[in-house]
N, C-alpha and C. Protein backbone atom coordinates (compact mmCIF):
# COMPACT_ATOMS: atom_id res chain seq x y z
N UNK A 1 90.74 99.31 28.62
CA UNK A 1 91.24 99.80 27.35
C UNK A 1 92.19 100.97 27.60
N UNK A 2 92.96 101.08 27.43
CA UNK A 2 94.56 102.17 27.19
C UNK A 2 94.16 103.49 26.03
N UNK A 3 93.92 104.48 27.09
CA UNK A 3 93.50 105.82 26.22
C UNK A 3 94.69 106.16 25.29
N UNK A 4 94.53 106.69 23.89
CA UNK A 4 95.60 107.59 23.14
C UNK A 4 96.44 108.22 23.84
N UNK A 5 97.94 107.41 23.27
CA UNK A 5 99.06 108.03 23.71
C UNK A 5 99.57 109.56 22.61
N UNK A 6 99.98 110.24 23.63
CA UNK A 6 100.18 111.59 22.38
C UNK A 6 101.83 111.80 22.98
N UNK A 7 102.41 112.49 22.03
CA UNK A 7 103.74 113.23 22.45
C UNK A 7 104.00 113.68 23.84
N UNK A 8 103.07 114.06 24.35
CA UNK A 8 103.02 114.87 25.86
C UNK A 8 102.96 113.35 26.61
N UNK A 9 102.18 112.40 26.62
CA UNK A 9 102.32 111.45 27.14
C UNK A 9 104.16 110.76 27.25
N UNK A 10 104.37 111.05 26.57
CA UNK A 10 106.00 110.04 26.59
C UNK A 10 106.85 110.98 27.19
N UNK A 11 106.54 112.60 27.08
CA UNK A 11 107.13 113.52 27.13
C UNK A 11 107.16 113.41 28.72
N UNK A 12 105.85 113.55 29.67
CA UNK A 12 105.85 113.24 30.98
C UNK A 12 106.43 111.69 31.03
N UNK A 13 106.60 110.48 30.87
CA UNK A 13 106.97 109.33 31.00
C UNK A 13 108.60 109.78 30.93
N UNK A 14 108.58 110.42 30.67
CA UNK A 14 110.42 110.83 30.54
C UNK A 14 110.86 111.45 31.83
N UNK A 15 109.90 112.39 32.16
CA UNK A 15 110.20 113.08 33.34
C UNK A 15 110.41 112.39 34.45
N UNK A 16 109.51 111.36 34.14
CA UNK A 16 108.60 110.25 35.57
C UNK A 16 109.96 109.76 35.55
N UNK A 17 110.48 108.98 34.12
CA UNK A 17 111.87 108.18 34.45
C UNK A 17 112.92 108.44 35.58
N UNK A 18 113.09 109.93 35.33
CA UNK A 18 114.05 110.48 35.84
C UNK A 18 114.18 110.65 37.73
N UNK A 19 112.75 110.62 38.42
CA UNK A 19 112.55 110.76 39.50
C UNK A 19 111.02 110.78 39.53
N UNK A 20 111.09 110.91 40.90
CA UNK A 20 108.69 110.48 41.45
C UNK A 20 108.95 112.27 41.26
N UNK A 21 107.51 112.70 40.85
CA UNK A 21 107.35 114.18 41.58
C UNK A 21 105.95 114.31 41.63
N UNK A 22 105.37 115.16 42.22
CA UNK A 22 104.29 115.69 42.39
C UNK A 22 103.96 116.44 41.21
N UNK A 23 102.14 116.18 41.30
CA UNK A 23 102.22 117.66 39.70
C UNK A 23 102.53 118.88 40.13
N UNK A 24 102.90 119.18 41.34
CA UNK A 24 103.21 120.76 41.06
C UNK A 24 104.99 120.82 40.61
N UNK A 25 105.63 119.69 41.20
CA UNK A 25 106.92 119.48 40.92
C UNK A 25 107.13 119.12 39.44
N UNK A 26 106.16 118.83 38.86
CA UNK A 26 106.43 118.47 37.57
C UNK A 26 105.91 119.84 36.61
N UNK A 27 104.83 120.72 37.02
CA UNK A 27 104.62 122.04 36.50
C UNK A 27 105.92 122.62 36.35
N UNK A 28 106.19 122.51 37.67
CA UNK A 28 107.80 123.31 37.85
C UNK A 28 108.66 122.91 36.54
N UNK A 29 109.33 121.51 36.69
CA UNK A 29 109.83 121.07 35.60
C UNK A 29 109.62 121.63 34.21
N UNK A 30 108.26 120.90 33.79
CA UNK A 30 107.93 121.48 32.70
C UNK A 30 108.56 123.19 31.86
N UNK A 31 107.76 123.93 33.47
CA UNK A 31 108.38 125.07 32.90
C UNK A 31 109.99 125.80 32.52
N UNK A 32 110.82 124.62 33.27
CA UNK A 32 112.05 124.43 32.97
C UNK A 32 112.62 124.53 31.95
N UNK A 33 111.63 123.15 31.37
CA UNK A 33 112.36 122.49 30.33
C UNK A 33 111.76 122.78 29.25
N UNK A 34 110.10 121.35 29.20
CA UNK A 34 109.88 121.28 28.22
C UNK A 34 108.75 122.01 27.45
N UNK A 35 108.57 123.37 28.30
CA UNK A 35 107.92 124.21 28.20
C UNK A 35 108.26 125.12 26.61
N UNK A 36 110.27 125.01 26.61
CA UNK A 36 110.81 125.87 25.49
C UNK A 36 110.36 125.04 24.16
N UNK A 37 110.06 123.78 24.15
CA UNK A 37 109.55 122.92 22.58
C UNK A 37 108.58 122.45 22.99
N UNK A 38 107.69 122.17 23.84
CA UNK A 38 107.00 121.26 23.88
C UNK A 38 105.61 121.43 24.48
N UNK A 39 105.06 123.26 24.48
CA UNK A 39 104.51 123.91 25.35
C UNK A 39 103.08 123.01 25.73
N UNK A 40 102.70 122.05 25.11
CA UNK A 40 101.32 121.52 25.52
C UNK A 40 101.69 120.94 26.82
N UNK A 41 102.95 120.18 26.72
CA UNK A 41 102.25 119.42 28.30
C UNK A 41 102.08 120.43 29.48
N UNK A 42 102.35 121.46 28.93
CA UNK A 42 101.50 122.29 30.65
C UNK A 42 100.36 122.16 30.96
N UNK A 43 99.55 121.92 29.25
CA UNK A 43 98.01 122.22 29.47
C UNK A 43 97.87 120.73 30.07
N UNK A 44 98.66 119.68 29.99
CA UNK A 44 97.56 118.27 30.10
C UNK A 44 98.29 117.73 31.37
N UNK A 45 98.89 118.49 32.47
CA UNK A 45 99.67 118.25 33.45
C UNK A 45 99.09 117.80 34.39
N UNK A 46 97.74 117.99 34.49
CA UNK A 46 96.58 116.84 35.50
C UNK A 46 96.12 116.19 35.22
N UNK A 47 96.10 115.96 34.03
CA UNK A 47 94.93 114.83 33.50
C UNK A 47 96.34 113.88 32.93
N UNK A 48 96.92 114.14 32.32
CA UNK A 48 97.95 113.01 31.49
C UNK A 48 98.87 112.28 32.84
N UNK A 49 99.36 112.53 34.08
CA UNK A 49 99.55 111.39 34.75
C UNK A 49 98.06 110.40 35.03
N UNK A 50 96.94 110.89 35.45
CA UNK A 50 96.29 109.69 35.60
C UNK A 50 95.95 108.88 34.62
N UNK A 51 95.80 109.31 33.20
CA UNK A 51 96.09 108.58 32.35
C UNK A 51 96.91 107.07 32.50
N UNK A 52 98.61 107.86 32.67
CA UNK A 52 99.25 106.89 32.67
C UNK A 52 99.37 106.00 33.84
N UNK A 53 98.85 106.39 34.98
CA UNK A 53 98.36 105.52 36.08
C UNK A 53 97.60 104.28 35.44
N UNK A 54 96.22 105.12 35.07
CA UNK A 54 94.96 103.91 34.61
C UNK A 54 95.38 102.98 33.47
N UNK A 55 96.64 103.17 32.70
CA UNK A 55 97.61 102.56 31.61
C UNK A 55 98.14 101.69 32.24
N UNK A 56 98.71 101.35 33.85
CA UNK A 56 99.66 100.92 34.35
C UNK A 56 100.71 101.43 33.76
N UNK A 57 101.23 102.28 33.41
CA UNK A 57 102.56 102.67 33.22
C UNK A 57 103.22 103.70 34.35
N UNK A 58 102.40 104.29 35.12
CA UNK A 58 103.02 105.35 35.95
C UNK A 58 102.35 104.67 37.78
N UNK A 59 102.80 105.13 38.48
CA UNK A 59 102.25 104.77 40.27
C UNK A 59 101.43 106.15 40.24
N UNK A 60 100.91 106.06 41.40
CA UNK A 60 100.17 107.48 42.55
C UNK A 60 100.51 106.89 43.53
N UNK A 61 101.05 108.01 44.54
CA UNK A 61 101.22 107.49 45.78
C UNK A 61 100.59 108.56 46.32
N UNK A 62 99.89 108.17 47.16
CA UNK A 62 98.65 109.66 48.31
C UNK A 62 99.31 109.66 48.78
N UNK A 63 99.87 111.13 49.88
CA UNK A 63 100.11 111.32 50.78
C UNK A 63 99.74 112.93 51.13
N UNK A 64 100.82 113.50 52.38
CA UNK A 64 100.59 114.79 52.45
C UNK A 64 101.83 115.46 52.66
N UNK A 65 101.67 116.90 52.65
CA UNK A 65 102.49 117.47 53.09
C UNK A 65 102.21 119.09 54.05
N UNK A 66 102.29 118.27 55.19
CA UNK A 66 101.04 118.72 56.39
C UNK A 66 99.96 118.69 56.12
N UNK A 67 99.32 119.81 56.64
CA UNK A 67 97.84 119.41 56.48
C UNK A 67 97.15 119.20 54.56
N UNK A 68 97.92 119.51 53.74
CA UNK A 68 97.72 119.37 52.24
C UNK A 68 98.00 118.00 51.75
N UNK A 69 96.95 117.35 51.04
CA UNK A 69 97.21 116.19 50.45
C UNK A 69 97.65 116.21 49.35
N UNK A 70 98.68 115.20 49.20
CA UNK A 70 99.83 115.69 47.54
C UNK A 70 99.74 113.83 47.15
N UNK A 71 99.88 113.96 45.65
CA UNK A 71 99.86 112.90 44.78
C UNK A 71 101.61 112.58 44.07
N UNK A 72 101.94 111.85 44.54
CA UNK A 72 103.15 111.65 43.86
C UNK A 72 103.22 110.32 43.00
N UNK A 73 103.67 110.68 41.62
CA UNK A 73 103.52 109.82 40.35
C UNK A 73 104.98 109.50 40.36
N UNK A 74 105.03 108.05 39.82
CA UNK A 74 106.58 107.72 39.62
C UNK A 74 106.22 106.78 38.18
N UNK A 75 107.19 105.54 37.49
CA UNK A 75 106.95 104.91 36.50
C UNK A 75 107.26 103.79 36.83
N UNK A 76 106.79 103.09 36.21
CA UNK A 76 106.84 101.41 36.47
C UNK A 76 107.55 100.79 35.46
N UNK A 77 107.83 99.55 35.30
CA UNK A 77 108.89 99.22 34.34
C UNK A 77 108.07 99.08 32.92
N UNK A 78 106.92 98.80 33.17
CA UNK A 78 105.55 98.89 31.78
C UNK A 78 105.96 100.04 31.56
N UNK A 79 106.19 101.36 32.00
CA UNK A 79 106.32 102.50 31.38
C UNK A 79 107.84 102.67 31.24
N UNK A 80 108.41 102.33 31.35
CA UNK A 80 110.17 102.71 31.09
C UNK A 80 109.99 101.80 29.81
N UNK A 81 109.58 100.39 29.50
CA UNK A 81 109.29 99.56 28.48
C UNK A 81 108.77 100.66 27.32
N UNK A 82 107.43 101.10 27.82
CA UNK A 82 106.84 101.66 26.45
C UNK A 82 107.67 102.97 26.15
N UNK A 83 108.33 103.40 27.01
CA UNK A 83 109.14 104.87 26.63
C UNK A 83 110.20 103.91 25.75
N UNK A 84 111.34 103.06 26.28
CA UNK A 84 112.10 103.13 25.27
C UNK A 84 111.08 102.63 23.73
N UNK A 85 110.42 101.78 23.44
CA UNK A 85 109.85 101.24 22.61
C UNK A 85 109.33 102.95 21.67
N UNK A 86 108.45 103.83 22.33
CA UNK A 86 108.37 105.29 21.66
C UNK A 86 109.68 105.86 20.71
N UNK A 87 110.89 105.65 21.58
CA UNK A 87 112.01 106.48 20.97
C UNK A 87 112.50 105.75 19.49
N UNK A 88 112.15 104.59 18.94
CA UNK A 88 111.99 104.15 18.04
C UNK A 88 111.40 104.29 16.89
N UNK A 89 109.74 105.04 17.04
CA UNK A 89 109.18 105.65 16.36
C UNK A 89 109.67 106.77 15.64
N UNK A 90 109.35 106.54 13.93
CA UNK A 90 109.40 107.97 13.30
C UNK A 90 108.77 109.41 14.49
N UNK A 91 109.66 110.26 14.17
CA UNK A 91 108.71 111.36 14.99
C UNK A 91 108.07 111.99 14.03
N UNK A 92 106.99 113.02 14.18
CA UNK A 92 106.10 113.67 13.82
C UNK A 92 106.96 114.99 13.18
N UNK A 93 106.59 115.20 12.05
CA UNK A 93 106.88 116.21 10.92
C UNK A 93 107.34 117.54 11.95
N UNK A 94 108.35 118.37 11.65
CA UNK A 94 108.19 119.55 12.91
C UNK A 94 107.67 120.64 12.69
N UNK A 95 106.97 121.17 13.27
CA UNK A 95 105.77 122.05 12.96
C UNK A 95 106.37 123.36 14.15
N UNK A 96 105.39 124.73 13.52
CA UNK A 96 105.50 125.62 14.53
C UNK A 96 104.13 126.80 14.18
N UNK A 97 104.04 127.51 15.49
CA UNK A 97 102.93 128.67 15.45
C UNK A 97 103.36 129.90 15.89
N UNK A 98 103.39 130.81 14.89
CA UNK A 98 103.91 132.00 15.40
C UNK A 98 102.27 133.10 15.08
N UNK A 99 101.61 133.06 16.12
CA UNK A 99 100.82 134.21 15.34
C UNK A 99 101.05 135.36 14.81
N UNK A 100 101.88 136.22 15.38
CA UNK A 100 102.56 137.38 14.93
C UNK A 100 102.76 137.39 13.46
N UNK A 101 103.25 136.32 13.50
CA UNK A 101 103.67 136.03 11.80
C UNK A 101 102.85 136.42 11.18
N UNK A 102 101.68 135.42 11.34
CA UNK A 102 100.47 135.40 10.95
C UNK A 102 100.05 136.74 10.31
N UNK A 103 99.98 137.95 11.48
CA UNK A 103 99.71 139.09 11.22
C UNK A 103 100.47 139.85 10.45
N UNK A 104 102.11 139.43 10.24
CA UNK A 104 102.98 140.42 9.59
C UNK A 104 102.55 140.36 8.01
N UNK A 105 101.83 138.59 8.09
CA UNK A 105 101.97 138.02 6.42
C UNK A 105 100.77 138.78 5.82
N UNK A 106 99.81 138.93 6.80
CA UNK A 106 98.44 140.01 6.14
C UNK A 106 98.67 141.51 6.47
N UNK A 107 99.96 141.78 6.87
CA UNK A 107 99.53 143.51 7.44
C UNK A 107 98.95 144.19 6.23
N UNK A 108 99.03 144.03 5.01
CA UNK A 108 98.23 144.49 3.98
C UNK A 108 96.98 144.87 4.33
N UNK A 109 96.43 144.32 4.98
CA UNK A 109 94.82 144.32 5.44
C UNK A 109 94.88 145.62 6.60
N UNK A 110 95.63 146.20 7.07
CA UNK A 110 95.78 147.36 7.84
C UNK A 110 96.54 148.33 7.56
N UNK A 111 97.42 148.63 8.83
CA UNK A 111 98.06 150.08 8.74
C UNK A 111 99.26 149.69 9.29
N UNK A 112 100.54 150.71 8.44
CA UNK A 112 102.17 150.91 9.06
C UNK A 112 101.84 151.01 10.19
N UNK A 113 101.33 150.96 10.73
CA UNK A 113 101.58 151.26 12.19
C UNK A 113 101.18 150.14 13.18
N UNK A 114 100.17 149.47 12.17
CA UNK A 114 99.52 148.59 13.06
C UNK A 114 100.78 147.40 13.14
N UNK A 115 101.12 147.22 11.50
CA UNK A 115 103.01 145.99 11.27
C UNK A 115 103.57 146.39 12.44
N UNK A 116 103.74 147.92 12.41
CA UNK A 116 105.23 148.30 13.26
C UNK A 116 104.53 147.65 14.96
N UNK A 117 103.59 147.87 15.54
CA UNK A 117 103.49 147.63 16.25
C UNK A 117 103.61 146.12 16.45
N UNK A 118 103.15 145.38 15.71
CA UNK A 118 103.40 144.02 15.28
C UNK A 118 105.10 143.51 15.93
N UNK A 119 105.96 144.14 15.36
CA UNK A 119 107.16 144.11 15.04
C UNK A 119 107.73 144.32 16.56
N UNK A 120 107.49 145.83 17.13
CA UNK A 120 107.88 145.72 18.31
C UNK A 120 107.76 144.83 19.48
N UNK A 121 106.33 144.39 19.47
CA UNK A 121 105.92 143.41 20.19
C UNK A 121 106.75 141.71 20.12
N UNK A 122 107.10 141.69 18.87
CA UNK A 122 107.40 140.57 18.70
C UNK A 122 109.26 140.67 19.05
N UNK A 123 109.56 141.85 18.77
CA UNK A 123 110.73 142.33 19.80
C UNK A 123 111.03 141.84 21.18
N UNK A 124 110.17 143.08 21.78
CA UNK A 124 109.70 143.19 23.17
C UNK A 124 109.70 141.35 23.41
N UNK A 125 108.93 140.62 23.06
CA UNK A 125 108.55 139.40 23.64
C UNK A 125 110.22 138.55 23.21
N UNK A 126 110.96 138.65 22.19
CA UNK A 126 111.67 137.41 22.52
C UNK A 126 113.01 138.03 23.02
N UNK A 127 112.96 139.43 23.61
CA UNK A 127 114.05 139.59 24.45
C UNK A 127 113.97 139.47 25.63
N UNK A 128 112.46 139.05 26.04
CA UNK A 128 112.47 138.42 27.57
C UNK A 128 112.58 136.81 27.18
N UNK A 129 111.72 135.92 26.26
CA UNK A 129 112.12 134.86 25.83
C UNK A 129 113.80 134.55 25.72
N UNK A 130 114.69 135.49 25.19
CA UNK A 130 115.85 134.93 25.38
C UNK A 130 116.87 135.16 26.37
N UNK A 131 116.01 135.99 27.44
CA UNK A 131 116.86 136.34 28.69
C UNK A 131 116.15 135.28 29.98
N UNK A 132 114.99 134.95 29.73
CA UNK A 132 114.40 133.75 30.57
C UNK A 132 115.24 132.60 30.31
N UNK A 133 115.99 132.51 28.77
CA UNK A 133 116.30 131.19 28.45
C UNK A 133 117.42 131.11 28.92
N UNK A 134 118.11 132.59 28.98
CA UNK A 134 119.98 132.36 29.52
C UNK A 134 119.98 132.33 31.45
N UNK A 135 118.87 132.83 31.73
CA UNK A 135 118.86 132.72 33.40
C UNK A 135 118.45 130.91 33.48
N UNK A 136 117.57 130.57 32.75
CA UNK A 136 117.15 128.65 33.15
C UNK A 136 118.72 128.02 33.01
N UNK A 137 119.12 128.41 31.94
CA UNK A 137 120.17 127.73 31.49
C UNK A 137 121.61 127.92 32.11
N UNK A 138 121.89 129.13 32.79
CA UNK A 138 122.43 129.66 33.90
C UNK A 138 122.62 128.96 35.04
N UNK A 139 121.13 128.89 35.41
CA UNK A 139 120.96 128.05 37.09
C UNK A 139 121.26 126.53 36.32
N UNK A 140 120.91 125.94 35.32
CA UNK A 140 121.24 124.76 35.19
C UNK A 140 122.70 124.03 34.91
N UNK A 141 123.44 125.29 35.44
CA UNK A 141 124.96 124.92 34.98
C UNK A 141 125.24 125.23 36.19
N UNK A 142 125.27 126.18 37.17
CA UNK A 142 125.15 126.43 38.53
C UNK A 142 125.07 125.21 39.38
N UNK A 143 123.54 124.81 39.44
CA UNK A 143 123.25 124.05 40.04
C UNK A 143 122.18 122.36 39.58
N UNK A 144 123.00 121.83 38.80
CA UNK A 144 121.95 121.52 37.44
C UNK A 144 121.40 120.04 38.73
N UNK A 145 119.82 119.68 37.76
CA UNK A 145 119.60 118.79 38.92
C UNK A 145 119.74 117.76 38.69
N UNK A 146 120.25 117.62 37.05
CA UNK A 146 120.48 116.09 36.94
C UNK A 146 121.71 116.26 35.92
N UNK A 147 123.11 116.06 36.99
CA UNK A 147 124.12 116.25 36.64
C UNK A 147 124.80 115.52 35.34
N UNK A 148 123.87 113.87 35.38
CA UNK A 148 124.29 113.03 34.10
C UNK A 148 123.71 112.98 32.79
N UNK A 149 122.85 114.73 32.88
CA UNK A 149 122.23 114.34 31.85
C UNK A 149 122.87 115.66 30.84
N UNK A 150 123.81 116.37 31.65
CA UNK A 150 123.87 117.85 30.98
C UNK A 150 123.84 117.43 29.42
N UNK A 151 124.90 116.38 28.97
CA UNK A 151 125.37 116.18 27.23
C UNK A 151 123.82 116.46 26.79
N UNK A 152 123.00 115.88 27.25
CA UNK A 152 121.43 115.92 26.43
C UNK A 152 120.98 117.38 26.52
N UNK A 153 120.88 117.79 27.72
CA UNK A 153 120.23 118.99 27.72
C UNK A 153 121.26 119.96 27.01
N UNK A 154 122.64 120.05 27.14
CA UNK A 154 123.43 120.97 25.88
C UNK A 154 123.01 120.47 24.32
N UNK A 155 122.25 119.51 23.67
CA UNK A 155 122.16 118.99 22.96
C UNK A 155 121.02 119.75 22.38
N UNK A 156 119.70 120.07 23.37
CA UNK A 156 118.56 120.48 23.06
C UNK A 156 118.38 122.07 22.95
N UNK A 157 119.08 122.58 24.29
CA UNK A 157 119.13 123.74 24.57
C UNK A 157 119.77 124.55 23.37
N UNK A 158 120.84 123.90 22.98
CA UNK A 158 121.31 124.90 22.02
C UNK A 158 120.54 124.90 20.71
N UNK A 159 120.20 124.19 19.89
CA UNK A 159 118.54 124.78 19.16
C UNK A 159 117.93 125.39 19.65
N UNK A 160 117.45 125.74 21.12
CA UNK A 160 116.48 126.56 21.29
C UNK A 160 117.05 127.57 21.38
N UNK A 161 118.14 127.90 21.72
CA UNK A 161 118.76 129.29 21.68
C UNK A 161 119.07 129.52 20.45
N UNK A 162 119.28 128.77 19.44
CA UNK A 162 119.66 129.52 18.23
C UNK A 162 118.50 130.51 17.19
N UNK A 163 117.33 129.10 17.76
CA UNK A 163 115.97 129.53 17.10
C UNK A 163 115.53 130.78 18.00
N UNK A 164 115.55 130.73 19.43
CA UNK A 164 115.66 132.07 19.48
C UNK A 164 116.08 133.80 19.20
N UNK A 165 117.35 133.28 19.34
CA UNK A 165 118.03 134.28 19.17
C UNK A 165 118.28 134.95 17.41
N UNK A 166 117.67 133.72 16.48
CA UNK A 166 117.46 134.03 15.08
C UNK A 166 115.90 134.89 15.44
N UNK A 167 114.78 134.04 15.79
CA UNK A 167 113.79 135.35 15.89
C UNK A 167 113.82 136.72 16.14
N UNK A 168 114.73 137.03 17.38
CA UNK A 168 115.13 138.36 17.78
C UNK A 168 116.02 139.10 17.10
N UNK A 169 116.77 138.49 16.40
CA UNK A 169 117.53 138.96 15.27
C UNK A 169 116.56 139.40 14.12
N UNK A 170 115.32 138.52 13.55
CA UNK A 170 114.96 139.00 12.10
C UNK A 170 113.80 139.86 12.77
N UNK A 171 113.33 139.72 13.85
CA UNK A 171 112.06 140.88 14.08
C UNK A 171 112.88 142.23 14.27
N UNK A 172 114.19 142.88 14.74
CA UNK A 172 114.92 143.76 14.76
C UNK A 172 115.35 144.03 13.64
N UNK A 173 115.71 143.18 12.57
CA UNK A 173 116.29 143.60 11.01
C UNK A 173 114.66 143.98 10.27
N UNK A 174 113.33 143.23 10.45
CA UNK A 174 112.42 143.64 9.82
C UNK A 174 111.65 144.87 10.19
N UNK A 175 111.97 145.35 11.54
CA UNK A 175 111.23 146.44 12.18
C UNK A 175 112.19 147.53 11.66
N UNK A 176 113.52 147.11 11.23
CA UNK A 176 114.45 148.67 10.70
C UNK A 176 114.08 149.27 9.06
N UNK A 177 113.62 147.51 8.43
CA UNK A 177 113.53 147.40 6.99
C UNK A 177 112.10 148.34 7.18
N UNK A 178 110.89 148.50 7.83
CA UNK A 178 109.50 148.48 7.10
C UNK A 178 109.07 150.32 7.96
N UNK A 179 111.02 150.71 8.74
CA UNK A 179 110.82 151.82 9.56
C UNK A 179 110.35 152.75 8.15
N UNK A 180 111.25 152.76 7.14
CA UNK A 180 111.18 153.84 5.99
C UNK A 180 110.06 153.49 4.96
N UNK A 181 109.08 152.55 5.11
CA UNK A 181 107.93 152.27 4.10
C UNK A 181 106.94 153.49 4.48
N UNK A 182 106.45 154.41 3.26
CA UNK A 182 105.80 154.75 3.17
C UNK A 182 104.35 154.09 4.17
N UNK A 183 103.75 153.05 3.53
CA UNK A 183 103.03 152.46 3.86
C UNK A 183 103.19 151.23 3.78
N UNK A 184 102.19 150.26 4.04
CA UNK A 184 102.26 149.00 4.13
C UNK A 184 102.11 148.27 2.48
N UNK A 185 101.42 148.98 1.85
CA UNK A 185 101.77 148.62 0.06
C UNK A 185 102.56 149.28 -0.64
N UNK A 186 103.50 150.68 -0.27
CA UNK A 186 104.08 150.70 -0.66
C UNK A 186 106.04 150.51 0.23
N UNK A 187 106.60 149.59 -0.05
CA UNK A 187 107.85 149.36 0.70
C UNK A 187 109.34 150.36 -0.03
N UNK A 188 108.41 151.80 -0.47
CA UNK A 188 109.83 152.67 -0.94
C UNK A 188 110.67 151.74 -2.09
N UNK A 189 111.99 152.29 -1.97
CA UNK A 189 112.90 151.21 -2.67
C UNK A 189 113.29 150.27 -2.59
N UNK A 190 112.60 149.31 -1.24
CA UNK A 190 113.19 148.38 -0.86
C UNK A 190 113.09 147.05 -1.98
N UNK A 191 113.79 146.51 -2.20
CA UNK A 191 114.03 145.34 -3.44
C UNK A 191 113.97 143.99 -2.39
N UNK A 192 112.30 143.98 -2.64
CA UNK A 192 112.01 142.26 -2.28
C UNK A 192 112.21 141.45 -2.36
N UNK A 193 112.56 141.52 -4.32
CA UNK A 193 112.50 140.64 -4.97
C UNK A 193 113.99 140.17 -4.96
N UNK A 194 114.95 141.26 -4.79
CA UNK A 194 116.66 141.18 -4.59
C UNK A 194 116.55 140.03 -3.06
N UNK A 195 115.93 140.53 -2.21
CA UNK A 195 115.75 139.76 -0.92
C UNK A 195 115.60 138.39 -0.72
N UNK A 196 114.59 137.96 -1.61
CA UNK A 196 114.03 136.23 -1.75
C UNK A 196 115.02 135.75 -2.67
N UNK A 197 115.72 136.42 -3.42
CA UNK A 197 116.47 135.41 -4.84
C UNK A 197 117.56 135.20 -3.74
N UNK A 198 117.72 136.30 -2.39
CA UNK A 198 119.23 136.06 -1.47
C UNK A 198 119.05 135.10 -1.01
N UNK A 199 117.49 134.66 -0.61
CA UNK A 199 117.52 133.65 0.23
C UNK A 199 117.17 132.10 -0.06
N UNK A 200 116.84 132.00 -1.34
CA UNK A 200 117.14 131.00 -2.11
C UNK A 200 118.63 130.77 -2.48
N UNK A 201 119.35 131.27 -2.55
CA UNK A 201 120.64 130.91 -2.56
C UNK A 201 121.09 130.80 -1.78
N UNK A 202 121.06 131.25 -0.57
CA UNK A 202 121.13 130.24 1.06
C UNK A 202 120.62 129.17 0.90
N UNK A 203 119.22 128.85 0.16
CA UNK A 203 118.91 127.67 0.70
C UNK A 203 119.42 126.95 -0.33
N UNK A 204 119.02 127.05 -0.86
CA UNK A 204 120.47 126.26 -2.06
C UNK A 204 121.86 126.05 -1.92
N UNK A 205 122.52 126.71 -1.30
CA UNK A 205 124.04 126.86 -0.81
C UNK A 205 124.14 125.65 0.44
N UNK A 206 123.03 125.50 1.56
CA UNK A 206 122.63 125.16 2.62
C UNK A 206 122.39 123.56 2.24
N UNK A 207 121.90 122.96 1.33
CA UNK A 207 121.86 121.69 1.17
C UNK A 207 122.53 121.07 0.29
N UNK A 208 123.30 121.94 -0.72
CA UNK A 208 124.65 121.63 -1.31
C UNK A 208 124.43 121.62 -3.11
């Protein structure tokens, strides 16, 4: 019987397409690539090739490399079959998790200080997030490893930089907005309500 295929499953079947690698060669990858949208398959990076082994869709080949024994996974044409057959499928609604958020949307429940700290952090984190993303993306123009695929990867990459570089943008505009709040219930003069009617008319402007 053929265990549940999930997103991460097709997601490695893609990789496999491309060349055999080892799971540490494919950790590597991952963290490359599909680490910036797709952060689960790191977690299922040992268990989801044998999966697709025991599927017949992927090989194992034992071997070593000196005295260390290494597993190298490649795909079989059952799995190049069920990958294109996947890309057919509706995809799955797009979803996201920001906990930070999470915390900014209740800072009510604490202290200015505790948001602001909130705020910096969420700073701090996507200005290494978007300087990790311009060094990957750097070496992949440098020295990219799969020269026929750049159109795709310029295709993907640039959403992720935009969505980046919009986070680091509104956690820097919200950490300047909540510098002059009294407190966390009271936001001074700031006009909220002027704020959301702006951004309904973006989104209104935005779909026509």
């Amino acid at each position: 019987m053929t265990s549940p295929r999930t997103t991460t499953s097709y997601a490695l079947l893609g990789l496999l397409g491309l060349r055999d690698w080892t799971t540490y060669e494919l950790a590597r990858q991952v963290q490359r690539s599909l680490h910036w949208f797709w952060p689960r398959a790191e977690r299922k990076l040992y268990d989801e090739p044998k999966r697709l082994v025991a599927d017949g869709l992927a090989t194992a080949t034992s071997g070593s490399t000196g005295k260390r024994p290494r597993t190298v996974y490649g795909i079989t044409d059952a799995g190049r079959t069920e990958l294109a057959r996947w890309l057919d499928e509706p995809s799955a609604a797009r979803s996201s998790e920001f906990e930070a958020l999470v915390k900014v949307f209740f800072a009510d429940a604490g202290t200015l200080d505790q948001l602001r700290t909130t705020l910096d952090r969420i700073v701090a984190e996507s200005v290494q997030r978007v300087s990790d993303l311009a060094d990957n993306v750097d070496v992949g123009v440098a020295d990219p490893a799969f020269p026929t695929r750049m159109h795709l990867n310029a295709l993907a990459v640039r959403l992720q930089v935009e969505q980046e570089l919009t986070v680091l943008r509104w956690a820097r505009w919200a950490r300047a907005q909540v510098d002059s709040w009294p407190s966390v219930h009271e936001p001074d003069d700031w006009d909220a309500t002027g704020s959301l009617a702006t951004l309904v008319a973006e989104c209104r402007a935005a779909v026509g």
